[in-house]
Protein backbone atom coordinates (compact mmCIF):
# COMPACT_ATOMS: atom_id res chain seq x y z
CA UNK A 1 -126.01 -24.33 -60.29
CA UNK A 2 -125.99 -20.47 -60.39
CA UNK A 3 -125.55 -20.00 -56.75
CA UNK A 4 -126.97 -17.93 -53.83
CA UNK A 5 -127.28 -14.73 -55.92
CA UNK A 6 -129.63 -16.27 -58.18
CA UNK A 7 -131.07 -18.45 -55.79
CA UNK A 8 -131.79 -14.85 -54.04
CA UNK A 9 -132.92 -13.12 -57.55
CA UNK A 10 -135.96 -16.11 -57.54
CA UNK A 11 -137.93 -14.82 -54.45
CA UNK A 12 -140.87 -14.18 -55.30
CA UNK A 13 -140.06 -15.33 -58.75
CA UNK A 14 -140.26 -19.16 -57.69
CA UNK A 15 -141.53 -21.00 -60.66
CA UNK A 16 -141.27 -18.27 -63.19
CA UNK A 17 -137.89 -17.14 -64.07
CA UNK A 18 -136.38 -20.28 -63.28
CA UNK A 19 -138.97 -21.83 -65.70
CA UNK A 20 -138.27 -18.99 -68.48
CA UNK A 21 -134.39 -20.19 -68.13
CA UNK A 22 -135.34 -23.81 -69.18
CA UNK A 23 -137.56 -23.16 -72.05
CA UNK A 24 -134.38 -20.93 -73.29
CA UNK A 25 -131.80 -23.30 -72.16
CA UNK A 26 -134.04 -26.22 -74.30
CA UNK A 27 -134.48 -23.98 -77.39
CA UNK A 28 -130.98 -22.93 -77.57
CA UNK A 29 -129.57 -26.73 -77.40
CA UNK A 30 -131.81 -27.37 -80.25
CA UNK A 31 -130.94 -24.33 -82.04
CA UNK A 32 -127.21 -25.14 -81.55
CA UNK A 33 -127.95 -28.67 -83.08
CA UNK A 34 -127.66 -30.48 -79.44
CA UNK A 35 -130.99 -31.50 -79.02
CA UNK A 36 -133.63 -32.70 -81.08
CA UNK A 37 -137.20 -31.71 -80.58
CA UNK A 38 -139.27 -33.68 -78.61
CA UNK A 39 -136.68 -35.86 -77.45
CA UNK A 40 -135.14 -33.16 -74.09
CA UNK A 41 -135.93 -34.29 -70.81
CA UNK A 42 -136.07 -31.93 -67.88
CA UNK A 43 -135.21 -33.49 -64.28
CA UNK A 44 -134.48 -31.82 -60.77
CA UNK A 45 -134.96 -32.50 -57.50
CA UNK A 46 -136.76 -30.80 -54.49
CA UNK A 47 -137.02 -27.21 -55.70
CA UNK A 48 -135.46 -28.16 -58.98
CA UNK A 49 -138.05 -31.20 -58.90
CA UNK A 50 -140.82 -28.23 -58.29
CA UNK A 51 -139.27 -26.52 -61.53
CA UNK A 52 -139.79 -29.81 -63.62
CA UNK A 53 -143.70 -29.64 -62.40
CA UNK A 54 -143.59 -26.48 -64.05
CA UNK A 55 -142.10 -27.05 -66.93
CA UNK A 56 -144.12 -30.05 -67.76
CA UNK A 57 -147.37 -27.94 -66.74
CA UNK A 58 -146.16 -24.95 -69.43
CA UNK A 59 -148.17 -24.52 -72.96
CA UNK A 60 -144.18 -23.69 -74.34
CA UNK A 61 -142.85 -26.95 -73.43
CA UNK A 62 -143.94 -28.49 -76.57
CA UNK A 63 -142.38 -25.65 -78.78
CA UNK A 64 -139.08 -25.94 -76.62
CA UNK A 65 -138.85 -29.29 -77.72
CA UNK A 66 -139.33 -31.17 -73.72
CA UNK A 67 -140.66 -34.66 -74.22
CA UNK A 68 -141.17 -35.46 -70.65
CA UNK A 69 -139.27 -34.90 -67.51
CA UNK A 70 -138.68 -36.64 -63.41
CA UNK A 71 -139.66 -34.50 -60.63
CA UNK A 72 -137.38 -36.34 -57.80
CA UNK A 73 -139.21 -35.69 -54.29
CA UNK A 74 -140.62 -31.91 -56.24
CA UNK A 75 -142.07 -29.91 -53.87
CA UNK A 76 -146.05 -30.02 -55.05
CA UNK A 77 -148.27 -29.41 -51.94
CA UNK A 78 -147.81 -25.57 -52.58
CA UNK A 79 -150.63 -24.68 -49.67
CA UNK A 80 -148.51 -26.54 -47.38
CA UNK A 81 -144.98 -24.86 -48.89
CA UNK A 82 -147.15 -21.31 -48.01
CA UNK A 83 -147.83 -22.09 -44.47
């Protein structure tokens, strides 16, 4: 939802920053009293969906407080996204 200039600031970034914003996004809710740990779920679709695979895949995700998330149609077959 940031829009083609951060879409732009993620190449070659893919699956890094964008992952680095949810972790902070997660442990700010909490910190602001939003959220309770354990209990955020992460969801996205295509590359958001590819996102979610990270998230889930990331040692911090248990210290950010993400419970479990839905990768809708993620992108996963990353040698066939490289072709």
């Amino acid at each position: 939802g940031f829009g083609r200039r951060y879409r732009q600031a993620l190449a070659g970034q893919w699956g890094l920053t964008d992952v680095d914003d949810v972790l902070l996004a997660c442990q700010y809710a909490q910190a602001q009293g939003w959220a309770h740990p354990g209990r955020i779920l992460v969801r996205g679709n295509s590359a958001g969906g590819y996102t979610v695979l990270r998230v889930l895949s990331d040692d911090r995700a248990a210290a950010a407080g993400i419970g479990g998330g839905a990768s809708l149609y993620g992108i996963s077959d990353l040698a066939l996204l490289n072709a």
